[in-house]
N, C-alpha and C. Protein backbone atom coordinates (compact mmCIF):
# COMPACT_ATOMS: atom_id res chain seq x y z
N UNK A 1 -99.20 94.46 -34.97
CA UNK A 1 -98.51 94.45 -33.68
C UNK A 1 -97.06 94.88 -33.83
N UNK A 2 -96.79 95.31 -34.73
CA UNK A 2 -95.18 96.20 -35.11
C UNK A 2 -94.62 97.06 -34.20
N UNK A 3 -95.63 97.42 -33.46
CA UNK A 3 -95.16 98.96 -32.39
C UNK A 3 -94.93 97.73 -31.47
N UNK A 4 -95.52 96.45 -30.74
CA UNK A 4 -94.48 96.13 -30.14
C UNK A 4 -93.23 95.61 -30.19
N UNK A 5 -93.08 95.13 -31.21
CA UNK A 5 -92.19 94.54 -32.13
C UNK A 5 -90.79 95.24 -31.88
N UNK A 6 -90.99 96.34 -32.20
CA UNK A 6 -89.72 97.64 -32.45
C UNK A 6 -89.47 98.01 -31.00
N UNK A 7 -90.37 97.90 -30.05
CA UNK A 7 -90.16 97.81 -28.24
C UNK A 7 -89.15 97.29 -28.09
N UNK A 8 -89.46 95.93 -28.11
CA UNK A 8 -88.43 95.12 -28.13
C UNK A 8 -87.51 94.95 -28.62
N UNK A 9 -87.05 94.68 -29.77
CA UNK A 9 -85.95 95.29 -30.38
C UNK A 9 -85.23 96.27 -29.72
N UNK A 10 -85.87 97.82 -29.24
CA UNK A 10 -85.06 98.72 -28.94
C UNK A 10 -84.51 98.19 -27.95
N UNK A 11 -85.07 97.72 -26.62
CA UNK A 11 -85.01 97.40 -25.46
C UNK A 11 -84.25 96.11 -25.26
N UNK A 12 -83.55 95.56 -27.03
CA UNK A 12 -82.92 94.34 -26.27
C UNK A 12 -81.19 95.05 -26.48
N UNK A 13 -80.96 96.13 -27.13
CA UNK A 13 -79.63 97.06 -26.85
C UNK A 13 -78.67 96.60 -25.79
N UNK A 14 -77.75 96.66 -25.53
CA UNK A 14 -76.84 95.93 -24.56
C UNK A 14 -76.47 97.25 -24.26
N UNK A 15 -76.38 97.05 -23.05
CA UNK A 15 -75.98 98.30 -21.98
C UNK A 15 -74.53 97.65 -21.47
N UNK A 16 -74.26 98.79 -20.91
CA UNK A 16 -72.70 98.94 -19.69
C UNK A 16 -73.40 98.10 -18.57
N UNK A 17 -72.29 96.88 -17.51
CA UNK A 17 -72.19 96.87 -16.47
C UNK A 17 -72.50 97.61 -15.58
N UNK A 18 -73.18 97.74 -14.80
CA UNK A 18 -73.07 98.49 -13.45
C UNK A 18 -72.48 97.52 -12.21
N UNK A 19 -72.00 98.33 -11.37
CA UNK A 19 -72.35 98.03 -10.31
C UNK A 19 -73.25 97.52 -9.36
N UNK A 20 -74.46 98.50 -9.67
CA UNK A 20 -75.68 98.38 -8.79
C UNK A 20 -76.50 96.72 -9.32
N UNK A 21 -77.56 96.57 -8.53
CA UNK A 21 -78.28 95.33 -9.19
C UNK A 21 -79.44 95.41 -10.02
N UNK A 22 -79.52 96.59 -10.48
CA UNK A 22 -80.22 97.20 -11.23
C UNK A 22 -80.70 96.40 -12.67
N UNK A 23 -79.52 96.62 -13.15
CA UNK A 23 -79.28 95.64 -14.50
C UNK A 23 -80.16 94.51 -14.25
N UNK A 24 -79.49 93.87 -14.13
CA UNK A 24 -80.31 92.07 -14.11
C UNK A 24 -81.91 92.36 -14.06
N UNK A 25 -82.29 93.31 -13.15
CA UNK A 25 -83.57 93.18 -13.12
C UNK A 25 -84.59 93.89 -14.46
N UNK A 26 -83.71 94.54 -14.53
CA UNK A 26 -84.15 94.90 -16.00
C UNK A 26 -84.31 93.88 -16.95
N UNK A 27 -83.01 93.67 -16.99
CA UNK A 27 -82.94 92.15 -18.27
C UNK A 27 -84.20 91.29 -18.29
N UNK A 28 -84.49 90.71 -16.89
CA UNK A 28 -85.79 90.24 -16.94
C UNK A 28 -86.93 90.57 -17.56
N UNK A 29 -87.19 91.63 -17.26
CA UNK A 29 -88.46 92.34 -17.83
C UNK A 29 -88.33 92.61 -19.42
N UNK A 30 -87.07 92.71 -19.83
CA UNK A 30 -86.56 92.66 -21.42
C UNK A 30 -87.16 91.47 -21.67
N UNK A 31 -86.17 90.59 -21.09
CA UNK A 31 -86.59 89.20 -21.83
C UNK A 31 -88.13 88.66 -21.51
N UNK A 32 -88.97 88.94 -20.84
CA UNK A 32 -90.37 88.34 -20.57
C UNK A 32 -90.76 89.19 -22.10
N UNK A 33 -90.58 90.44 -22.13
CA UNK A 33 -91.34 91.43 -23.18
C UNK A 33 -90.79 91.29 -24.82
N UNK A 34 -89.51 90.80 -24.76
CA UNK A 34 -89.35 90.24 -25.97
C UNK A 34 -89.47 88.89 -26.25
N UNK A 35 -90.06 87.79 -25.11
CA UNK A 35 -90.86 86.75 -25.87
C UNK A 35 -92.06 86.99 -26.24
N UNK A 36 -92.58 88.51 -25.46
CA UNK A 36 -94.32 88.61 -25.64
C UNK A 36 -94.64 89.07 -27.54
N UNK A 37 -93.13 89.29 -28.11
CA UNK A 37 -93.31 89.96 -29.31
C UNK A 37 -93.03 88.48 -30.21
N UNK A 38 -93.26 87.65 -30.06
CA UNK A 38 -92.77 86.27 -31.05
C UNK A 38 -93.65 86.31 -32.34
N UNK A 39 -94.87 87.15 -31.94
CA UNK A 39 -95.71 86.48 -32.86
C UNK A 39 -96.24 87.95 -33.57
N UNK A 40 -96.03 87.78 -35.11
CA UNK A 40 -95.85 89.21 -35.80
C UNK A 40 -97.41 89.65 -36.06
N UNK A 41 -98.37 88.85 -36.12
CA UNK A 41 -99.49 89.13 -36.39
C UNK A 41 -100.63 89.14 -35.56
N UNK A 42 -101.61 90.41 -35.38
CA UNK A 42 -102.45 90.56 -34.14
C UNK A 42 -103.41 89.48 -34.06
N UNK A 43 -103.89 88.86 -33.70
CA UNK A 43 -105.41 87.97 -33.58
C UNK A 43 -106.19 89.24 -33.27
N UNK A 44 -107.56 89.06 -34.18
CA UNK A 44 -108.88 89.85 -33.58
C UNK A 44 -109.60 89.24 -32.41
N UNK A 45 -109.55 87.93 -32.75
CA UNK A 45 -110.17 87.78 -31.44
C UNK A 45 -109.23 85.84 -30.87
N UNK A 46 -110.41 85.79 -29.33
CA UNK A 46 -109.95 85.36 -28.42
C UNK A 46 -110.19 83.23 -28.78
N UNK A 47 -109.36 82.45 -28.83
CA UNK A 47 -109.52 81.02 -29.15
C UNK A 47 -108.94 80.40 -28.09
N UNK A 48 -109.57 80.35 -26.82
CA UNK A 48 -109.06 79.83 -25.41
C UNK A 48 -109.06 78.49 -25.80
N UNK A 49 -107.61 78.09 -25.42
CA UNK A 49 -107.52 76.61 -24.90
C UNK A 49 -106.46 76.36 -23.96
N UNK A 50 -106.75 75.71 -22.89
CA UNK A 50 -105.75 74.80 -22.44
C UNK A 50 -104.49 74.48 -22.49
N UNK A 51 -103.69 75.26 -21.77
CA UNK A 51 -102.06 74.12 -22.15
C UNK A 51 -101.48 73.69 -20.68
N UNK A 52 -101.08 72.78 -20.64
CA UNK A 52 -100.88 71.79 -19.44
C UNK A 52 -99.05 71.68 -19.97
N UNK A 53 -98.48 72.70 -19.11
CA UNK A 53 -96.98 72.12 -19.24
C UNK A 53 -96.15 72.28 -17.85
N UNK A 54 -96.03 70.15 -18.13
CA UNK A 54 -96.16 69.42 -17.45
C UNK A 54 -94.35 69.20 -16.58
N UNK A 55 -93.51 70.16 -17.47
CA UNK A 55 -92.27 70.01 -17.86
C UNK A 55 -92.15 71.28 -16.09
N UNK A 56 -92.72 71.84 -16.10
CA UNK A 56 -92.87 73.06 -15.64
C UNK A 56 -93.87 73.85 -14.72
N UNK A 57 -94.98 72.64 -14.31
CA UNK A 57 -95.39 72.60 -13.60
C UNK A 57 -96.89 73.28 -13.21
N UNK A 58 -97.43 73.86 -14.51
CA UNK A 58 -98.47 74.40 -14.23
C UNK A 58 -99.53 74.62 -15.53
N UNK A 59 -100.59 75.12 -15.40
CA UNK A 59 -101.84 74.64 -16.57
C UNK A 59 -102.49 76.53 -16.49
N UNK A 60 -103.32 76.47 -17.40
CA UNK A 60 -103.40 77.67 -18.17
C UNK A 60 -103.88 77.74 -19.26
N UNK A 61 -105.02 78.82 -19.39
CA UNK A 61 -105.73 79.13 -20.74
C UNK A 61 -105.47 80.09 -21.59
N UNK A 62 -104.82 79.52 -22.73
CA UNK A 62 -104.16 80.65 -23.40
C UNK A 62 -105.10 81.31 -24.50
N UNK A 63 -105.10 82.31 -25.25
CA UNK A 63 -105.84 82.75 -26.28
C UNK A 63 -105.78 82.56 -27.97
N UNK A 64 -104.98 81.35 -27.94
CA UNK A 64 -104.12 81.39 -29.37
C UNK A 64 -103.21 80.26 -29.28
N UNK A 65 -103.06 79.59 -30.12
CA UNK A 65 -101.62 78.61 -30.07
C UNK A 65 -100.18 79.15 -29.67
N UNK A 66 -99.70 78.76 -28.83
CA UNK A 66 -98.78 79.36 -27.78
C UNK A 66 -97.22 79.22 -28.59
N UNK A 67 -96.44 80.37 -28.71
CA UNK A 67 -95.23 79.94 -28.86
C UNK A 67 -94.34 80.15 -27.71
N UNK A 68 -93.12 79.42 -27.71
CA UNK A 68 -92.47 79.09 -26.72
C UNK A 68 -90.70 79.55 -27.04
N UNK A 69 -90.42 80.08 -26.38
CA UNK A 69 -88.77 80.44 -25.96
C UNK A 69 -88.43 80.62 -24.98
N UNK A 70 -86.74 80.47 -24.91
CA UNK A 70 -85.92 80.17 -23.58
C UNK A 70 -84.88 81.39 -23.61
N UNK A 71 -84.53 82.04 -22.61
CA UNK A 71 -83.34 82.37 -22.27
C UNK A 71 -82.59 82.23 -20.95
N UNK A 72 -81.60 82.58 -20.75
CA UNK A 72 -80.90 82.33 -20.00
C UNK A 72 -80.97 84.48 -19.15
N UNK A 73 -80.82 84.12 -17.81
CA UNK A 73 -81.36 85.29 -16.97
C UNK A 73 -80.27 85.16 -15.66
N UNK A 74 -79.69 86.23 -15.22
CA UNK A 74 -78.80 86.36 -14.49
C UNK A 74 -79.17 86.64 -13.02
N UNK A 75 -79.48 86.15 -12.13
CA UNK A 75 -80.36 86.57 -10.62
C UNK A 75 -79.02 86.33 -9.38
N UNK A 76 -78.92 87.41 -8.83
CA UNK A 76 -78.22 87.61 -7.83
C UNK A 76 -76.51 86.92 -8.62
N UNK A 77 -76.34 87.34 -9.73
CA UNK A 77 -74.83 86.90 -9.76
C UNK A 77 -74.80 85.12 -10.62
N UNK A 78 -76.09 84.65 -10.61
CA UNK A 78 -76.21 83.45 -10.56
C UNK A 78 -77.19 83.20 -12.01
N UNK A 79 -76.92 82.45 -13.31
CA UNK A 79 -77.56 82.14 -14.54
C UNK A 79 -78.34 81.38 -14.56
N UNK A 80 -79.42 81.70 -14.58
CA UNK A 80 -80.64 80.81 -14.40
C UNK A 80 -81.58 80.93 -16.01
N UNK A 81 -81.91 79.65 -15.76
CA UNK A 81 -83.13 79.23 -17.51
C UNK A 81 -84.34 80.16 -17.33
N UNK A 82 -84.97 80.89 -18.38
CA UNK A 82 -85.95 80.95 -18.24
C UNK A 82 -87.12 80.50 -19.43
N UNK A 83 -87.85 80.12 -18.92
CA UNK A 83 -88.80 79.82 -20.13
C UNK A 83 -90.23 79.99 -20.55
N UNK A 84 -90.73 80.47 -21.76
CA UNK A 84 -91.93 81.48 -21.87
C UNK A 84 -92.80 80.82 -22.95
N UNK A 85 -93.93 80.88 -22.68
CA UNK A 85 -95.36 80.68 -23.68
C UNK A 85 -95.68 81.85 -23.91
N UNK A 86 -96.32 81.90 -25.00
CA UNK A 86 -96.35 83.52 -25.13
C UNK A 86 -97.88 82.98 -26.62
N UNK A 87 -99.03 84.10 -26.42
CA UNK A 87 -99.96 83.85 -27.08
C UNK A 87 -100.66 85.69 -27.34
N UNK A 88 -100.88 85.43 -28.38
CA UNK A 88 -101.19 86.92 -28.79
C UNK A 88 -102.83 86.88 -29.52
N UNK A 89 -103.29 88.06 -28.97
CA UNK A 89 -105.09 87.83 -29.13
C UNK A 89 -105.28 89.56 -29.14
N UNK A 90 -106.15 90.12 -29.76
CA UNK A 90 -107.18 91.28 -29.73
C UNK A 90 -105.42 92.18 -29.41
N UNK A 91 -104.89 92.57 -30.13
CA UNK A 91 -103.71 93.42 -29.67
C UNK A 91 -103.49 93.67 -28.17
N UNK A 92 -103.17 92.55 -27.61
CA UNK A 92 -102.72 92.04 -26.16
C UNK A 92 -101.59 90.41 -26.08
N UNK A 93 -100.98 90.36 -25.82
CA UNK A 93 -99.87 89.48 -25.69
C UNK A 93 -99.98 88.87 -24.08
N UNK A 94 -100.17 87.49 -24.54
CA UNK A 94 -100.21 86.36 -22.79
C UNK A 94 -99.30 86.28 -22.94
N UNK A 95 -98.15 86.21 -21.74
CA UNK A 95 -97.59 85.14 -21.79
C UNK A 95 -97.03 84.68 -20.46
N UNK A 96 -96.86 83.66 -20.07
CA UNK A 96 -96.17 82.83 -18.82
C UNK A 96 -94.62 82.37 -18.68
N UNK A 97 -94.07 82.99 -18.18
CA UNK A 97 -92.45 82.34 -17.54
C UNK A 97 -92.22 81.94 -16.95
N UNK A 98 -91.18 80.66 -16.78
CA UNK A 98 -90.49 80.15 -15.50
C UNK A 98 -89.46 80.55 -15.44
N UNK A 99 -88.97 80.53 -14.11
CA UNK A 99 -88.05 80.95 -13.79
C UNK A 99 -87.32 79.60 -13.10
N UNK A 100 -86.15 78.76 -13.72
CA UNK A 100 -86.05 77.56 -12.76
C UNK A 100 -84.45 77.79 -12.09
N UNK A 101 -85.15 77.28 -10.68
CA UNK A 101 -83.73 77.93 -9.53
C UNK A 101 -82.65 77.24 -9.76
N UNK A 102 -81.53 77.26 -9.04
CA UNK A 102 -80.72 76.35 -8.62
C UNK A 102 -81.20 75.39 -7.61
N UNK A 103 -82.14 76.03 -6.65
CA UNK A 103 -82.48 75.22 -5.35
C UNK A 103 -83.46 76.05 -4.84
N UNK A 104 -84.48 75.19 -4.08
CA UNK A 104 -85.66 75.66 -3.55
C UNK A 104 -85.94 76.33 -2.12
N UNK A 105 -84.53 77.02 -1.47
CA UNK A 105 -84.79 77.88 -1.13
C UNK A 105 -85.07 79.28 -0.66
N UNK A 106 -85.60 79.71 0.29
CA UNK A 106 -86.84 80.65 0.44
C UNK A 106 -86.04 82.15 -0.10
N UNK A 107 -85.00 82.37 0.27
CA UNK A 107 -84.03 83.37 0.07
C UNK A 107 -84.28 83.34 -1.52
N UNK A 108 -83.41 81.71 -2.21
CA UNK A 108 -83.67 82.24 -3.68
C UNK A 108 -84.74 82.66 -4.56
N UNK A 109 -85.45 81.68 -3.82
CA UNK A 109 -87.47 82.28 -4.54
C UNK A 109 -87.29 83.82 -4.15
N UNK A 110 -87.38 84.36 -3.27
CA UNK A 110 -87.63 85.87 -2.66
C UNK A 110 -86.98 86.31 -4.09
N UNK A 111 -85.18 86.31 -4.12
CA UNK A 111 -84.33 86.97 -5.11
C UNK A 111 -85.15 86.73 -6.72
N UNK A 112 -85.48 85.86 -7.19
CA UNK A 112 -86.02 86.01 -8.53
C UNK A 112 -87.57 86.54 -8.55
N UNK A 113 -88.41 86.18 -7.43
CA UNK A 113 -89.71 87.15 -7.62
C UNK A 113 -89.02 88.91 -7.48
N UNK A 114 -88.27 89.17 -6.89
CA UNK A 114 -88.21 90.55 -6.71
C UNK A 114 -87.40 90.83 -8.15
N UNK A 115 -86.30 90.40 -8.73
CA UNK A 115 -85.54 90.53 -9.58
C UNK A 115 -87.16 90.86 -10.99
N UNK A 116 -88.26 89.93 -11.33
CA UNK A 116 -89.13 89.99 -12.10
C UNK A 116 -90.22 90.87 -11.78
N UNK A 117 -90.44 91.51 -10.50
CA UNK A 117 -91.38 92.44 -9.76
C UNK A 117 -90.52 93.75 -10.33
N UNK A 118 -89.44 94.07 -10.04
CA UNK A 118 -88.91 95.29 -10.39
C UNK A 118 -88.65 95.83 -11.72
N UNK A 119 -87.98 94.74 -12.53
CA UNK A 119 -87.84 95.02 -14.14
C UNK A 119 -89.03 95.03 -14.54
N UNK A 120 -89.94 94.45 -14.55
CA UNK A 120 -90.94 94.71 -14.88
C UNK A 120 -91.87 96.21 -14.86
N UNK A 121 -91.77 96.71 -13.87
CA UNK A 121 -91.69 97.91 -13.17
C UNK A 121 -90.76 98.84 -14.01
N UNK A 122 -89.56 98.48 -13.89
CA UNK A 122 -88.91 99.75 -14.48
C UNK A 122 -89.01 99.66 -15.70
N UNK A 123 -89.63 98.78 -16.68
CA UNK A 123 -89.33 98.65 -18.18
C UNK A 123 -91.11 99.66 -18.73
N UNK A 124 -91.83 99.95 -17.73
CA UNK A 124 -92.60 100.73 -18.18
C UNK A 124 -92.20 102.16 -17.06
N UNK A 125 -91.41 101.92 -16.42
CA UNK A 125 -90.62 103.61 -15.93
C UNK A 125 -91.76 104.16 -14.66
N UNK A 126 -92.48 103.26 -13.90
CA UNK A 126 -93.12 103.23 -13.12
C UNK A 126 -92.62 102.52 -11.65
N UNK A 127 -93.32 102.74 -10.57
CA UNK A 127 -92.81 102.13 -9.53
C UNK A 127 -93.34 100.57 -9.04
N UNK A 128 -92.58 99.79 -8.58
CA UNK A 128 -92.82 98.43 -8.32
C UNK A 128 -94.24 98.00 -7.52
N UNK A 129 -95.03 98.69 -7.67
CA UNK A 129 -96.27 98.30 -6.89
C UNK A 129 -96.78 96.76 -6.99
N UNK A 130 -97.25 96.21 -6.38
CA UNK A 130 -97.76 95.23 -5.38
C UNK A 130 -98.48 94.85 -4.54
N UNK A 131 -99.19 93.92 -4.39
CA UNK A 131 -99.98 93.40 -3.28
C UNK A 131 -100.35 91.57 -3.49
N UNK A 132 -100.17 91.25 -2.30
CA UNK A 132 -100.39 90.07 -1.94
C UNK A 132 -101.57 89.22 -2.69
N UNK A 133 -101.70 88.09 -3.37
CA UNK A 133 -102.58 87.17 -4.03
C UNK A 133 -102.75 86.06 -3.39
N UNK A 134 -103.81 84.55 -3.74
CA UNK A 134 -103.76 83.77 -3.96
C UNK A 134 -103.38 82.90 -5.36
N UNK A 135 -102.53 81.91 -5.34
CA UNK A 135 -102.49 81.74 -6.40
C UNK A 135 -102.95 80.36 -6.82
N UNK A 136 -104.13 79.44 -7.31
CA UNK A 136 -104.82 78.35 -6.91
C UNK A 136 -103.50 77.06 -7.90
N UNK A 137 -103.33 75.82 -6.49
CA UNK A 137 -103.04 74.81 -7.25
C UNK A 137 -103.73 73.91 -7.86
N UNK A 138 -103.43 72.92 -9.25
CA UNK A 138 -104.25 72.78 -9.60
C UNK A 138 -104.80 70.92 -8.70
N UNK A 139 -104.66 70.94 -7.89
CA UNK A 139 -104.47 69.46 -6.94
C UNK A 139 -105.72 70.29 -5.79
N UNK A 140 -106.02 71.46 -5.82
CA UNK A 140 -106.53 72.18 -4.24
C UNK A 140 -105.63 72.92 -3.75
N UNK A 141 -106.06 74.08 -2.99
CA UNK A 141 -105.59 75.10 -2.30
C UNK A 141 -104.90 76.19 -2.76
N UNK A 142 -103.94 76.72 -2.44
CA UNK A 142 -103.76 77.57 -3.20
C UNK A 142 -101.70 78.29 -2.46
N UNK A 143 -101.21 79.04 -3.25
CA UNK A 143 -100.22 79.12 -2.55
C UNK A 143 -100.26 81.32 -2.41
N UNK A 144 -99.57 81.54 -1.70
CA UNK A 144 -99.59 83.31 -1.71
C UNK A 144 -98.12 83.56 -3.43
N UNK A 145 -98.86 84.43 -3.25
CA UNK A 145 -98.14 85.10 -4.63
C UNK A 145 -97.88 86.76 -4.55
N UNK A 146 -97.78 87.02 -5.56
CA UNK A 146 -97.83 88.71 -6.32
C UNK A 146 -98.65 89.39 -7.16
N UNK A 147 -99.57 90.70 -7.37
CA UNK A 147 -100.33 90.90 -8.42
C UNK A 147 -99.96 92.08 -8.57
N UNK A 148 -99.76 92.96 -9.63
CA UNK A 148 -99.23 93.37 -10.32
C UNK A 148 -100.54 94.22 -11.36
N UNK A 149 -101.04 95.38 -11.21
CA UNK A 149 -101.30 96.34 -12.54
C UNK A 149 -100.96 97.59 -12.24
N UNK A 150 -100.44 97.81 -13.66
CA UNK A 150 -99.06 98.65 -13.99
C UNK A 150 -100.08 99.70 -15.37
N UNK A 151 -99.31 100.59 -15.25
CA UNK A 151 -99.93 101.39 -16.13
C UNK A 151 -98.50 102.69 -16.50
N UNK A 152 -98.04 102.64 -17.62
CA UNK A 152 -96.34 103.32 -17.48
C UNK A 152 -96.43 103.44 -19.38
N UNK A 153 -95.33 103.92 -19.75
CA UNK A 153 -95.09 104.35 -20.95
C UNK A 153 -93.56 103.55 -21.55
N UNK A 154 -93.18 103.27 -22.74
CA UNK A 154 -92.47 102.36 -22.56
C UNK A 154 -91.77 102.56 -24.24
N UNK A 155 -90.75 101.65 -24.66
CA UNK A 155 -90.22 101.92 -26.19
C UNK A 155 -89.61 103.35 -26.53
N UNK A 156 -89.11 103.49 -28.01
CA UNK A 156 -88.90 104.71 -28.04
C UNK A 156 -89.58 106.01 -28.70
N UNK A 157 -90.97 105.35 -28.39
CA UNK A 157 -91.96 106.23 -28.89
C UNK A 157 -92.74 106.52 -27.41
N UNK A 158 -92.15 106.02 -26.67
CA UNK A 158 -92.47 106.65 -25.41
C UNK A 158 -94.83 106.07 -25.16
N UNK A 159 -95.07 104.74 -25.62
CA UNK A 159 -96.30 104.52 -26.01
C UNK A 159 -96.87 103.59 -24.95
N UNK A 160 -98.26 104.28 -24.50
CA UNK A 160 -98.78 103.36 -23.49
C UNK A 160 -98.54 102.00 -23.41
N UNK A 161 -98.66 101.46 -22.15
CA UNK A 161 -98.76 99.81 -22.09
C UNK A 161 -99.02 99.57 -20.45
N UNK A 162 -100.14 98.93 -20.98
CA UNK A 162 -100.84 98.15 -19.43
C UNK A 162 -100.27 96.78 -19.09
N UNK A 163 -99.83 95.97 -18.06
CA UNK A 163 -99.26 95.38 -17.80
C UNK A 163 -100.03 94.95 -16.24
N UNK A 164 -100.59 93.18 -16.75
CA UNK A 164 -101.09 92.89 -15.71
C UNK A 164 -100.10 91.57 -15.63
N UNK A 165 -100.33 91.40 -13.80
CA UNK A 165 -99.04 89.99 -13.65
C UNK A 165 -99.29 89.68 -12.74
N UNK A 166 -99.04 88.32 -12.55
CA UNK A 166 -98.80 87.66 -10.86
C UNK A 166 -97.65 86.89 -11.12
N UNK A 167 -97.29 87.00 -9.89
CA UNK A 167 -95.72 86.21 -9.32
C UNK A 167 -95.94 85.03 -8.49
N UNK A 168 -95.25 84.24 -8.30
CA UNK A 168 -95.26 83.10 -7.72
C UNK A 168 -94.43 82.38 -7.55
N UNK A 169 -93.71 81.40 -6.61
CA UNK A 169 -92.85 80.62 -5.87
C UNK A 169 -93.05 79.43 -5.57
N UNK A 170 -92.90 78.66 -6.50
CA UNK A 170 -93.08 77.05 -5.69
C UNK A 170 -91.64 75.65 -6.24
N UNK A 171 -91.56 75.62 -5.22
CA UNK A 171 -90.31 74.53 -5.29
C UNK A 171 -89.08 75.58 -5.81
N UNK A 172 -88.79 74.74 -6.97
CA UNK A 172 -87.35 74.99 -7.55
C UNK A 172 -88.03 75.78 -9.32
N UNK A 173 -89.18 76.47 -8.97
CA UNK A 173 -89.21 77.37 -10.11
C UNK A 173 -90.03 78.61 -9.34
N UNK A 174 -89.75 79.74 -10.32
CA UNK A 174 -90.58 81.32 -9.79
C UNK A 174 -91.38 81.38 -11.38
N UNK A 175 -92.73 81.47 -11.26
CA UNK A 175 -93.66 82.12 -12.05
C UNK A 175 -94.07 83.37 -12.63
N UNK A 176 -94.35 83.46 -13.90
CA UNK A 176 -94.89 85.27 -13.49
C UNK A 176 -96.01 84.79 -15.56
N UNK A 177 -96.92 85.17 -14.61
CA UNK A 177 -97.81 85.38 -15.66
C UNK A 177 -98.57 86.77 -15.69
N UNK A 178 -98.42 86.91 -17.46
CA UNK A 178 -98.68 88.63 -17.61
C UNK A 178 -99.23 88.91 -18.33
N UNK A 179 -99.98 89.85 -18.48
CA UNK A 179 -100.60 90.56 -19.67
C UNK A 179 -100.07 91.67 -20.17
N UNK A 180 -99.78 92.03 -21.69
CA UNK A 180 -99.10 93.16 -22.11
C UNK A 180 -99.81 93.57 -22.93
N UNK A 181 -100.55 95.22 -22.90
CA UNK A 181 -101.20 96.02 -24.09
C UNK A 181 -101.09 97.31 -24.44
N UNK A 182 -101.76 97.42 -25.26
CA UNK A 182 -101.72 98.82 -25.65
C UNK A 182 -103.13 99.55 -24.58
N UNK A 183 -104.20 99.10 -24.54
CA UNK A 183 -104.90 98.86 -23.88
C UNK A 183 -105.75 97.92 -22.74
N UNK A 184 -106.71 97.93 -22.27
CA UNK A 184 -106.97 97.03 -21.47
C UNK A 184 -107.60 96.26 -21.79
N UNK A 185 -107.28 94.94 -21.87
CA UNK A 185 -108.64 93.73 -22.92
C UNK A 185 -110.02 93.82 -21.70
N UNK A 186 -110.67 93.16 -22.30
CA UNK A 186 -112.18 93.21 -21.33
C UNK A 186 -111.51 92.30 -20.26
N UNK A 187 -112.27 92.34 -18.99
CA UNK A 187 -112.37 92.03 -17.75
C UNK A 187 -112.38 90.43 -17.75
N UNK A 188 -113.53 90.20 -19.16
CA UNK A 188 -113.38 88.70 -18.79
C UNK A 188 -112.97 87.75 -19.05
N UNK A 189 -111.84 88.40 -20.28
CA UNK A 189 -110.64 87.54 -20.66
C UNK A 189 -109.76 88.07 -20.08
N UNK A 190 -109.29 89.24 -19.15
CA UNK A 190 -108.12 89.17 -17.90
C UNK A 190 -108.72 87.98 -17.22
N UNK A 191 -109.74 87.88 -16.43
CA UNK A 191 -110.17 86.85 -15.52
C UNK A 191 -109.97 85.43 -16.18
N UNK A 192 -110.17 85.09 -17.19
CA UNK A 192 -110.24 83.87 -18.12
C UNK A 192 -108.16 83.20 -17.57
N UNK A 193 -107.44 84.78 -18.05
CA UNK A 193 -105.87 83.99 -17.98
C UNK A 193 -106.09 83.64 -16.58
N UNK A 194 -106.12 84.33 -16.06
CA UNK A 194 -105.41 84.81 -14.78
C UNK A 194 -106.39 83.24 -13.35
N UNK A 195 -107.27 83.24 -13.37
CA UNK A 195 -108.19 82.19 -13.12
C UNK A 195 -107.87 80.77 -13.76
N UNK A 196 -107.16 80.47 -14.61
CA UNK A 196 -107.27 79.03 -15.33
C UNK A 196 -105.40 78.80 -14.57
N UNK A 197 -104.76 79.75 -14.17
CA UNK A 197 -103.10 79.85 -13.95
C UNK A 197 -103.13 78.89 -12.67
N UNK A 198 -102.65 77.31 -12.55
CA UNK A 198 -102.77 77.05 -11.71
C UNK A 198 -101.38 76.27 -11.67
N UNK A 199 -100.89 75.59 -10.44
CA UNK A 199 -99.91 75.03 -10.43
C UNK A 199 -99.96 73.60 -9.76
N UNK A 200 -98.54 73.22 -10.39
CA UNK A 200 -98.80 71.45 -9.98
C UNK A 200 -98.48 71.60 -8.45
């Protein structure tokens, strides 16, 4: 998993200020993609289990024993925590972020799902596409979200990467769970993450 490795790396380079709000949203998508590289060695295959973090509000089947890092993420002017599980299987990388607000509302949720909808987007040099989800809690029902497949070129080898995600908003944190590959894993371990992603 070295080619993603060196992605990241390239992509964590410190750029110039702008003006525009461009930046920040980038950064995001940096930092989700350089926790997805934590773990130096590929898994062949898939060891689903369970992680319930409870700190953060939501449950999830990961493919691998999960590692975990934090950074700090800049949204609308404003430094916010973020924090990532990240599990690596069949040369594909899970991983889940929070995003935790200052305050729960609707304006600031909007600003950090879009801030993680766009970098995400531009870090494979593609356009922000979208469409509306459910996203199931794990108590019943379900809340609306974001879904996300991306298909763009990325690093400085200019090398495919598929990128599946949903976004989400509840209380005083923003979600985004993703898939990152070189290719597309089978259907029924996308369905496996993406289906077990539930929230408190």
């Amino acid at each position: 998993m070295s080619r993603f490795l060196s992605f990241f790396r390239f992509a964590l380079r410190p750029r110039r200020a702008s003006a525009q709000a461009f930046h920040p949203r980038v950064r995001a998508a940096v930092l989700l993609l350089v926790a997805t590289g934590v773990l130096a060695a590929c898994t062949p295959t898939y060891d689903w289990r369970t992680v319930m973090n409870n700190d953060n509000g939501y449950t999830v089947d990961l493919p691998a024993k999960p590692s975990a890092d934090e950074r700090q993420v800049e949204i609308g002017g404003v430094s916010m925590k973020m924090l990532m599980q990240t599990a690596e299987a069949a040369d594909a990388v899970f991983v889940v972020g929070t995003v935790v607000l200052p305050d729960d509302q609707v304006q600031t949720q909007r600003a950090a799902l879009e801030f993680l909808r766009t970098g995400l987007a531009r870090n494979l040099g593609v356009a922000p596409d979208s469409h509306a989800t459910q996203i199931p809690l794990a108590a019943g029902g379900q809340v609306l979200g974001l879904e996300m497949t991306l298909t763009g070129k990325a690093g400085p080898q200019h090398e495919k990467r598929v990128l599946y995600a949903r976004l989400v908003a509840k209380g005083r944190h923003v979600y985004q769970a993703a898939i990152i590959a070189s290719q597309a894993p089978p259907e029924e371990q996308i369905d496996q993450f993406f289906q077990s992603f539930k929230l408190y």
